[in-house]
C-alpha atoms as a PDB file:
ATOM      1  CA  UNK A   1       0.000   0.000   0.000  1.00  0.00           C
ATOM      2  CA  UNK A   2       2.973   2.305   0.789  1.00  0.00           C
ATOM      3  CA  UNK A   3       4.545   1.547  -2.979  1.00  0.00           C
ATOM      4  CA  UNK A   4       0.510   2.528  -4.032  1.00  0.00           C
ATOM      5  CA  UNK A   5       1.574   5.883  -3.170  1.00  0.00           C
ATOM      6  CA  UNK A   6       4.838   6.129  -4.091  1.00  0.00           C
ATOM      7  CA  UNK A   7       5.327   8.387  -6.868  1.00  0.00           C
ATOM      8  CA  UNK A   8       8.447   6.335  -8.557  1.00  0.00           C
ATOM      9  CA  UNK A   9       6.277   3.546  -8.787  1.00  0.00           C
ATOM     10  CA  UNK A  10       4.511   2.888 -11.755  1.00  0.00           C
ATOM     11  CA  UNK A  11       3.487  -0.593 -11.049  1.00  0.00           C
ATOM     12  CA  UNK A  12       2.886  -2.710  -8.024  1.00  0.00           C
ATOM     13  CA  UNK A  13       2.937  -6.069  -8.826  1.00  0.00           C
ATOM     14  CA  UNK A  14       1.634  -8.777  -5.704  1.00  0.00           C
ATOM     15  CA  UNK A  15       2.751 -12.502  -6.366  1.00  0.00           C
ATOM     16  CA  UNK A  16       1.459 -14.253  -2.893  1.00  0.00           C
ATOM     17  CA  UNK A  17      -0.208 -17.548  -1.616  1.00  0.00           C
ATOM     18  CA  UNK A  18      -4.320 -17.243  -1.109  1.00  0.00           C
ATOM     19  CA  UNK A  19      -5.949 -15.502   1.551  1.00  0.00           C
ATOM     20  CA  UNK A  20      -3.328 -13.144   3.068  1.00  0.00           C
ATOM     21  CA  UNK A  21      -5.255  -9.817   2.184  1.00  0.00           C
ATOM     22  CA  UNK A  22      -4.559  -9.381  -1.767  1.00  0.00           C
ATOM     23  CA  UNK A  23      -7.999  -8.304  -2.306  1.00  0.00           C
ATOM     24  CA  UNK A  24      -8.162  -5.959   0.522  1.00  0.00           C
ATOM     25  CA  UNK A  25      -4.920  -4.479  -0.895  1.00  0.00           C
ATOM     26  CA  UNK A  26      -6.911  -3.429  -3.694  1.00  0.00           C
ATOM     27  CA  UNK A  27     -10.026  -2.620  -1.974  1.00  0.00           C
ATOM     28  CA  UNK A  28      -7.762   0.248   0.279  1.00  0.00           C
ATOM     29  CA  UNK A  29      -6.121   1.121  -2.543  1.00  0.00           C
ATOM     30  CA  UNK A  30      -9.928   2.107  -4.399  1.00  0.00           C
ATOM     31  CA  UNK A  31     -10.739   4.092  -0.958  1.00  0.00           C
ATOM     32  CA  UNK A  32      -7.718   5.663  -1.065  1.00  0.00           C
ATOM     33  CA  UNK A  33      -8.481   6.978  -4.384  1.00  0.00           C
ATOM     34  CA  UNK A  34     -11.696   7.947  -3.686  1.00  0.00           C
ATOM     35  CA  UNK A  35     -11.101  10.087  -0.628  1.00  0.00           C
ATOM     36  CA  UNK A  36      -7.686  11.270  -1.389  1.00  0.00           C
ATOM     37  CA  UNK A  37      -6.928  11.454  -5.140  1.00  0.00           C
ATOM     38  CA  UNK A  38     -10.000  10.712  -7.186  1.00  0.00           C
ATOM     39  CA  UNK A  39      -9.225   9.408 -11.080  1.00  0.00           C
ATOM     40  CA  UNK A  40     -10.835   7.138 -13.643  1.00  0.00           C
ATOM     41  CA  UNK A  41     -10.054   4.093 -12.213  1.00  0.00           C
ATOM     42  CA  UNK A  42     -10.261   0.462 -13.711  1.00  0.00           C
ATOM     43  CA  UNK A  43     -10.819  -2.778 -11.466  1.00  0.00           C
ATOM     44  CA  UNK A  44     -10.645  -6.190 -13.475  1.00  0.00           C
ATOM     45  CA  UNK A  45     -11.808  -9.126 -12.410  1.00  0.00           C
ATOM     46  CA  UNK A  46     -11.090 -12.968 -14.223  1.00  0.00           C
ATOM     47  CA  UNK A  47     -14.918 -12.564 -15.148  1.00  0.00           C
ATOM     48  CA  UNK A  48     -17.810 -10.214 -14.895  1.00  0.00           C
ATOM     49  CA  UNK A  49     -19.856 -12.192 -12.626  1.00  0.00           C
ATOM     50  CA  UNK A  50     -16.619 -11.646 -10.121  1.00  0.00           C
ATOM     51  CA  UNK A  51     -16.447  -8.059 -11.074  1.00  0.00           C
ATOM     52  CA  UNK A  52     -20.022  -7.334  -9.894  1.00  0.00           C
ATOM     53  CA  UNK A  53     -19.742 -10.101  -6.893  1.00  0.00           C
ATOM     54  CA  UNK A  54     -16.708  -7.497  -5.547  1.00  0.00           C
ATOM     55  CA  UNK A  55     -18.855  -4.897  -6.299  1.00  0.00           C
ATOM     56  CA  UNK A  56     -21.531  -5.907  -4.228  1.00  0.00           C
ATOM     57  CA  UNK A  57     -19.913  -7.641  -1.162  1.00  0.00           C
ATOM     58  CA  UNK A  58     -16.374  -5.901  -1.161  1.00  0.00           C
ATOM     59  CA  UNK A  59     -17.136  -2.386  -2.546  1.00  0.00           C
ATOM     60  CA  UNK A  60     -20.992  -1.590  -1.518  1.00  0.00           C
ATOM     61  CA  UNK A  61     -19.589  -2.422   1.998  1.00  0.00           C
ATOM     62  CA  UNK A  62     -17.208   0.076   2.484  1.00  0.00           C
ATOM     63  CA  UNK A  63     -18.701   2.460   1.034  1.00  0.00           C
ATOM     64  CA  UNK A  64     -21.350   2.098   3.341  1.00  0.00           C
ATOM     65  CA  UNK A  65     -19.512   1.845   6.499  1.00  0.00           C
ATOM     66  CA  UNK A  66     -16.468   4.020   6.020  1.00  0.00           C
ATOM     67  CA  UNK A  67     -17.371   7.366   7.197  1.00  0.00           C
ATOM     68  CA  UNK A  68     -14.493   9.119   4.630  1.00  0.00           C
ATOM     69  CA  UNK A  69     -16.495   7.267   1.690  1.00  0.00           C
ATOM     70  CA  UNK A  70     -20.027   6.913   2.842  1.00  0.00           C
ATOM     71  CA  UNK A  71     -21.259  10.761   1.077  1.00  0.00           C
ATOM     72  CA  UNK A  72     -18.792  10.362  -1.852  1.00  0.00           C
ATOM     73  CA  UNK A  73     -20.851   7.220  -3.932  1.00  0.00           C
ATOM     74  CA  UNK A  74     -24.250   7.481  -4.342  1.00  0.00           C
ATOM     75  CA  UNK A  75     -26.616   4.642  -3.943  1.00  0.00           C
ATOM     76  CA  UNK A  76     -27.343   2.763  -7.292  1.00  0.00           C
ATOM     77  CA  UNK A  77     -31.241   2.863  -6.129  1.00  0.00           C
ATOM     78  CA  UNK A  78     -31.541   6.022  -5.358  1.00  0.00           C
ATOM     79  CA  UNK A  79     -33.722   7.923  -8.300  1.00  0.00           C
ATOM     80  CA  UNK A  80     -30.786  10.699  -9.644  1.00  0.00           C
ATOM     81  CA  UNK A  81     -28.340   8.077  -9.271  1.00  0.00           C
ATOM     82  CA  UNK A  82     -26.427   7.118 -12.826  1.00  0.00           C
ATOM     83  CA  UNK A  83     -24.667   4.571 -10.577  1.00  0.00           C
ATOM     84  CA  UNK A  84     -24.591   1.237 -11.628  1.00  0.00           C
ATOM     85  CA  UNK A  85     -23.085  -2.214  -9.548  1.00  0.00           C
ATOM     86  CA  UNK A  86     -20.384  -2.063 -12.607  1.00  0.00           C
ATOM     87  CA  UNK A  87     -19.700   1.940 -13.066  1.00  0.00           C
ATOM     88  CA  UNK A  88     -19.732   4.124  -9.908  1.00  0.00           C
ATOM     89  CA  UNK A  89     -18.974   8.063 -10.249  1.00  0.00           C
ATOM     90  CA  UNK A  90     -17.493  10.273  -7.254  1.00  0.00           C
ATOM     91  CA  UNK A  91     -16.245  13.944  -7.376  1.00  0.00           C
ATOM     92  CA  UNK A  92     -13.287  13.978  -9.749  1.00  0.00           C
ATOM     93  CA  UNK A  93     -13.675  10.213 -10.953  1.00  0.00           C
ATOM     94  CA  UNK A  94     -15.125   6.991 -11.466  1.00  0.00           C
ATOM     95  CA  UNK A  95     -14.735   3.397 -11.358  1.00  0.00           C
ATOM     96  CA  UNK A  96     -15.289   1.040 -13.721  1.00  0.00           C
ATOM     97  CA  UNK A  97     -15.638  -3.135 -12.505  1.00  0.00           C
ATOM     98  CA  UNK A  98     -15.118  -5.120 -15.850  1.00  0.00           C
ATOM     99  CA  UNK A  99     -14.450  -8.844 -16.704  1.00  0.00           C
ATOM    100  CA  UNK A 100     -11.814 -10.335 -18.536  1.00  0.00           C
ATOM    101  CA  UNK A 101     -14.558 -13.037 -20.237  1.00  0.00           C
ATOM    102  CA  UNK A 102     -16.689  -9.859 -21.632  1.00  0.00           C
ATOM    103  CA  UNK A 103     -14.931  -7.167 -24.339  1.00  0.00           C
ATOM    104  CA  UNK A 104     -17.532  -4.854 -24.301  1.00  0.00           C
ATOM    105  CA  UNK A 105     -16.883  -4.313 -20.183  1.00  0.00           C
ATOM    106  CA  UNK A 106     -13.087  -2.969 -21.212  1.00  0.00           C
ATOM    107  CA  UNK A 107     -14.624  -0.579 -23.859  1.00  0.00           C
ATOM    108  CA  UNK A 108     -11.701   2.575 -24.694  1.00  0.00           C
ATOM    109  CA  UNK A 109     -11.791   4.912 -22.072  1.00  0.00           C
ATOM    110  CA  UNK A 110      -9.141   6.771 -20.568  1.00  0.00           C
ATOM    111  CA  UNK A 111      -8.302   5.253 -17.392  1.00  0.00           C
ATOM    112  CA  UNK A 112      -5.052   6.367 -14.838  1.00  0.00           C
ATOM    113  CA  UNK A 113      -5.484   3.514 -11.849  1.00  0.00           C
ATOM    114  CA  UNK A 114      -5.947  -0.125 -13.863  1.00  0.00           C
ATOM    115  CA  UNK A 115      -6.292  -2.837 -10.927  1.00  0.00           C
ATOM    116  CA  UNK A 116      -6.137  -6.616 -11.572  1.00  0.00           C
ATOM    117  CA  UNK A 117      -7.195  -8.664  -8.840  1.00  0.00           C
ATOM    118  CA  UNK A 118      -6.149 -12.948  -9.575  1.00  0.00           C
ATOM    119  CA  UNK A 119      -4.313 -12.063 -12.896  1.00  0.00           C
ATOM    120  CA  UNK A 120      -3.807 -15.956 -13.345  1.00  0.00           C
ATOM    121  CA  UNK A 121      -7.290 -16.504 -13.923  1.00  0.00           C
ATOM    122  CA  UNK A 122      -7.953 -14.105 -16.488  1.00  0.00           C
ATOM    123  CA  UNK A 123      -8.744 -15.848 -20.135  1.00  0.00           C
ATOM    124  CA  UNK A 124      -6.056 -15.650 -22.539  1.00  0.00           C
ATOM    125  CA  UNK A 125      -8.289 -13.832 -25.182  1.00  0.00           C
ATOM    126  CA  UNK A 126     -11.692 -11.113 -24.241  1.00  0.00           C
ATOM    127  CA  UNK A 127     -13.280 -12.811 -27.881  1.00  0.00           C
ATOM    128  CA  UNK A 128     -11.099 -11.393 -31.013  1.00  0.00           C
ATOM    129  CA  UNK A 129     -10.180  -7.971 -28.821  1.00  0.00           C
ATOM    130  CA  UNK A 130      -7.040 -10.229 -27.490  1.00  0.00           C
ATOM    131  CA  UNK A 131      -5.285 -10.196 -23.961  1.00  0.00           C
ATOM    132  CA  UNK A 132      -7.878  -8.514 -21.583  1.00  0.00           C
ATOM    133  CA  UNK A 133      -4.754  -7.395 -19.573  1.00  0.00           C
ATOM    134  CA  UNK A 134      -3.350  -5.776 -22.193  1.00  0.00           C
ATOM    135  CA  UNK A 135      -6.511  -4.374 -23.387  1.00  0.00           C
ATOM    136  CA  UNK A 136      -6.711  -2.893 -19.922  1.00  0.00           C
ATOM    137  CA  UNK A 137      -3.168  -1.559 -19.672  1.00  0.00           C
ATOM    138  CA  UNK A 138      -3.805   0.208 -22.957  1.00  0.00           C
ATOM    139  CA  UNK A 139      -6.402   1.929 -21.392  1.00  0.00           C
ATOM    140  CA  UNK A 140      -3.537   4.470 -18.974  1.00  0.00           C
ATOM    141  CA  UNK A 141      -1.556   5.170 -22.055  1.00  0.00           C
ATOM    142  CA  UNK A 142      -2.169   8.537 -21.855  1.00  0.00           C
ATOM    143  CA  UNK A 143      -1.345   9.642 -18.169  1.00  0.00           C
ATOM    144  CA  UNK A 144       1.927  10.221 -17.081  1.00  0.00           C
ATOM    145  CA  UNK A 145       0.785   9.537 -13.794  1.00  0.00           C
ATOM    146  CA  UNK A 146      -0.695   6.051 -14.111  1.00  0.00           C
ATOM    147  CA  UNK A 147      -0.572   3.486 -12.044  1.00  0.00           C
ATOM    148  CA  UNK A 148      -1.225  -0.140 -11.778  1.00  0.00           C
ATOM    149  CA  UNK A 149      -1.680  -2.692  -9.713  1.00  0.00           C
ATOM    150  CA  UNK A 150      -1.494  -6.739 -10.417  1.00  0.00           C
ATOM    151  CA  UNK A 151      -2.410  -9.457  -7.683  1.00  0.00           C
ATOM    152  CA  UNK A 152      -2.728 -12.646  -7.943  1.00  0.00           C
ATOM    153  CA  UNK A 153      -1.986 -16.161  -6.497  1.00  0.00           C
ATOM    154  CA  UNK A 154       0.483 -17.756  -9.056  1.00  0.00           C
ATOM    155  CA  UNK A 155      -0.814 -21.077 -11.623  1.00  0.00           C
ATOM    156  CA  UNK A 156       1.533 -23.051 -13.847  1.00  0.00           C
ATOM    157  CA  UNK A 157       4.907 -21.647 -13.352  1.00  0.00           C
ATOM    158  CA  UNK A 158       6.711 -20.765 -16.454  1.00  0.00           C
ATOM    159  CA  UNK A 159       3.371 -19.927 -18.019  1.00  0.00           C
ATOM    160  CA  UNK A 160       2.026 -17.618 -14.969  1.00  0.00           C
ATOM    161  CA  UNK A 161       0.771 -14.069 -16.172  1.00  0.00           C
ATOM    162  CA  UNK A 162       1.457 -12.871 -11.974  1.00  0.00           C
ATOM    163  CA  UNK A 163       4.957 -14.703 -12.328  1.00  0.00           C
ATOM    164  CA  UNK A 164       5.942 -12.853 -15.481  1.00  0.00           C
ATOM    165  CA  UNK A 165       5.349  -9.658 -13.874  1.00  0.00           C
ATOM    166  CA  UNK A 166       6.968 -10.362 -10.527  1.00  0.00           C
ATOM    167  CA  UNK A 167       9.882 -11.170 -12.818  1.00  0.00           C
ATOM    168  CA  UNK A 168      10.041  -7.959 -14.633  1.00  0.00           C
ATOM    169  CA  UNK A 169       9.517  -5.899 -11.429  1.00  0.00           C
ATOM    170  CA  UNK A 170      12.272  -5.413  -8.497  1.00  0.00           C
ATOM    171  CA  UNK A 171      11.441  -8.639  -7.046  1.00  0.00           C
ATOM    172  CA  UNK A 172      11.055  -7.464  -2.876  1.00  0.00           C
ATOM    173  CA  UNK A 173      11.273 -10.643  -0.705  1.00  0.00           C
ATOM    174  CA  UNK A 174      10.304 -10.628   3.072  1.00  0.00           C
ATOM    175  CA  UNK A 175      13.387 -11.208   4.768  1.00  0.00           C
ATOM    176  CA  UNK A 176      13.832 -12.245   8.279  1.00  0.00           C
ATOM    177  CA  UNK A 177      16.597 -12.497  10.253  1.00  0.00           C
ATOM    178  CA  UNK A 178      18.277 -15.669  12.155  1.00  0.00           C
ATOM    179  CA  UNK A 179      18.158 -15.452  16.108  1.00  0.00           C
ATOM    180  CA  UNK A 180      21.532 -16.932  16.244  1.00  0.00           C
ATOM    181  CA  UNK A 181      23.624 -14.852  13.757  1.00  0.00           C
ATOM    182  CA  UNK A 182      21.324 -12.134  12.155  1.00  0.00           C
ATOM    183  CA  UNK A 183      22.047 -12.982   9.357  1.00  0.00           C
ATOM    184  CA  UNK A 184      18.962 -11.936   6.979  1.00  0.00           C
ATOM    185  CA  UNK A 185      17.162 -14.301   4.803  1.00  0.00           C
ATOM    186  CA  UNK A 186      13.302 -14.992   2.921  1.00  0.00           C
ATOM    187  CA  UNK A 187      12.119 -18.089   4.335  1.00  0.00           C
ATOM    188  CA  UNK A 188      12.454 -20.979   1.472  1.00  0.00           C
ATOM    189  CA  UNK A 189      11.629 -24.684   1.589  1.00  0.00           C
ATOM    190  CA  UNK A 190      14.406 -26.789   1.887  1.00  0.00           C
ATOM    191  CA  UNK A 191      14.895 -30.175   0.137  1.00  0.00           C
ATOM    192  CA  UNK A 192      17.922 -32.512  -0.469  1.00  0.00           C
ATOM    193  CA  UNK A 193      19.737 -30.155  -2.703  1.00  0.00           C
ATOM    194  CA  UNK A 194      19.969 -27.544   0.516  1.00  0.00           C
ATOM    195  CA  UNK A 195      21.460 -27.117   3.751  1.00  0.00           C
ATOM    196  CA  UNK A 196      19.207 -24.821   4.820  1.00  0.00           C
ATOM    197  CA  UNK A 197      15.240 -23.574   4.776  1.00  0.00           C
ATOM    198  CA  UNK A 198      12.241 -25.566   6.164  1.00  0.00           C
ATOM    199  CA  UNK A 199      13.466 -29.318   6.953  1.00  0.00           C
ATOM    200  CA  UNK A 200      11.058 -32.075   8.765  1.00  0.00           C
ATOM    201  CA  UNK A 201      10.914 -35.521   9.111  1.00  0.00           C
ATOM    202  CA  UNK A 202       7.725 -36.663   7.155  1.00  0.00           C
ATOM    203  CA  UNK A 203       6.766 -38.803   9.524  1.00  0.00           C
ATOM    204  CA  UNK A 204       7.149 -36.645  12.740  1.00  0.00           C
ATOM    205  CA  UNK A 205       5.352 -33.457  12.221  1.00  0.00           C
ATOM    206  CA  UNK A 206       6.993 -31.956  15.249  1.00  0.00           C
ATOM    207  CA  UNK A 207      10.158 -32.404  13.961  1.00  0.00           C
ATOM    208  CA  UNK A 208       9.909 -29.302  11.981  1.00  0.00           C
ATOM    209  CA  UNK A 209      12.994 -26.879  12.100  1.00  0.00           C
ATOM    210  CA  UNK A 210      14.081 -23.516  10.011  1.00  0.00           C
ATOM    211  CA  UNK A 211      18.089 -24.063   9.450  1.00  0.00           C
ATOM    212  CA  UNK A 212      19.299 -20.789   8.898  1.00  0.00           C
ATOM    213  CA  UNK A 213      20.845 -20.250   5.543  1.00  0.00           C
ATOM    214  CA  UNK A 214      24.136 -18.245   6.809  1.00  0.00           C
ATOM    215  CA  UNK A 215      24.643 -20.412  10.492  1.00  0.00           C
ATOM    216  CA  UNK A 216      22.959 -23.799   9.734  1.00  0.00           C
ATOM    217  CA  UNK A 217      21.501 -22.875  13.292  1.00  0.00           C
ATOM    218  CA  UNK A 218      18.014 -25.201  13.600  1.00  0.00           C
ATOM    219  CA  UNK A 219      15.187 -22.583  14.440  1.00  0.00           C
ATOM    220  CA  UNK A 220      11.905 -23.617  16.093  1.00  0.00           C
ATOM    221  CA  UNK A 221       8.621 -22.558  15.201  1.00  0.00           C
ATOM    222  CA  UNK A 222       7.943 -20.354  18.089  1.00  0.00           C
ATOM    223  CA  UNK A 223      10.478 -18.352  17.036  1.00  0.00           C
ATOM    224  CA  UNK A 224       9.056 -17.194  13.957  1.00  0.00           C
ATOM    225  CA  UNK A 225       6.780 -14.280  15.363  1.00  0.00           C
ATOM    226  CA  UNK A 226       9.839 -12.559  16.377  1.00  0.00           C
ATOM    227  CA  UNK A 227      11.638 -13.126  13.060  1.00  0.00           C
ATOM    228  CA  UNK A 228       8.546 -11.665  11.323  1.00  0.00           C
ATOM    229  CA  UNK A 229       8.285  -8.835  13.671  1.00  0.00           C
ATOM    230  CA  UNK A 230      11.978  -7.700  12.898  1.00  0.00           C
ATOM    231  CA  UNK A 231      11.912  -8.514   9.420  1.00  0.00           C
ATOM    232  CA  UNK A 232      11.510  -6.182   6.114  1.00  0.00           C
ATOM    233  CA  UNK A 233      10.798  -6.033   2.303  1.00  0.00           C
ATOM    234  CA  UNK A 234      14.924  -5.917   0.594  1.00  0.00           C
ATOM    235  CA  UNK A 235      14.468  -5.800  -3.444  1.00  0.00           C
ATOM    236  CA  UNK A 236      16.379  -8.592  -5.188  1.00  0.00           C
ATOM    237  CA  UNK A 237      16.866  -6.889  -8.780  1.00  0.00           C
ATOM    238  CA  UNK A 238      17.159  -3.095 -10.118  1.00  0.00           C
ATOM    239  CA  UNK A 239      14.334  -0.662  -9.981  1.00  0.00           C
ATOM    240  CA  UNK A 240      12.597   0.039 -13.209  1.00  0.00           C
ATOM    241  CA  UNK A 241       9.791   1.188 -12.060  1.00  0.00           C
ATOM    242  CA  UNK A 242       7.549  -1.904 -10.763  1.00  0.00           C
ATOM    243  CA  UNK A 243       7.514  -2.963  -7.395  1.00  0.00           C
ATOM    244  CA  UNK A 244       6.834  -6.574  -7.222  1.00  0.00           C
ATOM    245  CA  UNK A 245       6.353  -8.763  -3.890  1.00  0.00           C
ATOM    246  CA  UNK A 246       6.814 -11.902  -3.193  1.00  0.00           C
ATOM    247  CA  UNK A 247       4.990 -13.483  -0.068  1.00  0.00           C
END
């Protein structure tokens, strides 16, 4: 959310297991928006019956119950509403919800904040328009200020869409560091061809250890809080503009 705002960044990019807030990443980032810098805004969702599910029971929420949003978005039933569950307006912008299974929701308009939520399930082709990401992106050509943002829980790898752009961004990893030495690390599974990451006996589910990458010190589980609490977000490749993490 901090990278959201961070005028360098033109991109945030969000490669991350399921339900550790991805969605609500992009929900604060639309209420941001709204409140604080209000633009033509585009959300996409892998289909258009998602698009208007998150309208209904992510968006029509907090609007509702956020006092900062509550007066900015009218009510699609009230009478001189032009609100719709896919389009809302608010003073200086709009949002449109669209689906990458339906062309017609990703029709040309200018847009400066272009949102993907679960990029890896988005079809490969919106009918004969092509890539409905692409379509999208097209859409904040002409802002210099654009931004966008790209979540989604990674597929097949080497064919991922989230995994391509986690590898073109700065690729930020959540490093932790050892009790023992300090040393910092990302936590990583570990396997036969390392010394080092998450290492258990398959049979005895309490024998699970973190050996630190730098000491080979064995690191219980209950000391994990306190790595996590002392840990922070270290790129692992040059700046170009896209901040990608990795969780």
């Amino acid at each position: 959310m901090d990278a959201f705002t961070d005028p360098t960044v033109e991109q945030v990019t969000v490669m991350s297991s399921a339900q550790v807030g991805k969605t609500e990443i992009v929900n604060n980032v639309v209420g941001y928006h709204i409140d604080h810098d209000p633009c033509p805004t585009l959300l996409l969702q892998p289909t258009l019956e998602m698009a208007e599910a998150w309208s209904k029971d992510r968006l029509a929420p907090m609007l509702r119950d956020t006092p900062r949003l509550k007066n900015k978005v009218k009510d699609n039933r009230t009478k001189d509403s032009n609100n719709t569950i896919r389009q809302k307006k608010f003073p200086g912008g709009h949002i449109t919800m669209a689906g990458g299974n339906s062309p017609s929701s990703l029709a040309s308009r200018p847009i400066r904040l272009y949102l993907v939520d679960e990029a890896d399930r988005l079809p490969s082709s919106a009918g004969e328009e092509g890539d409905p990401f692409d379509l999208g992106r097209k859409r904040t050509t002409t802002f210099w200020n654009r931004k966008v943002g790209v979540v989604s829980t990674p597929t097949i790898k080497g064919l991922s869409r989230i995994e391509a752009e986690f590898e073109a961004s700065d690729k930020r990893r959540y490093f932790v560091p050892c009790p023992e030495c300090s040393g910092m690390q990302y936590f990583q599974w570990g396997g036969q061809d390392k010394n080092y990451g998450i290492k258990f006996d398959k049979d005895d589910p309490e024998s699970v250890v973190y050996v630190c990458e730098h000491c080979q010190a064995e690191i219980p589980h209950s000391q994990k809080a306190w790595m996590i609490k002392n840990g922070q977000w270290l790129a692992t490749a040059p700046f170009n503009g896209n901040a990608g993490f990795h969780l």
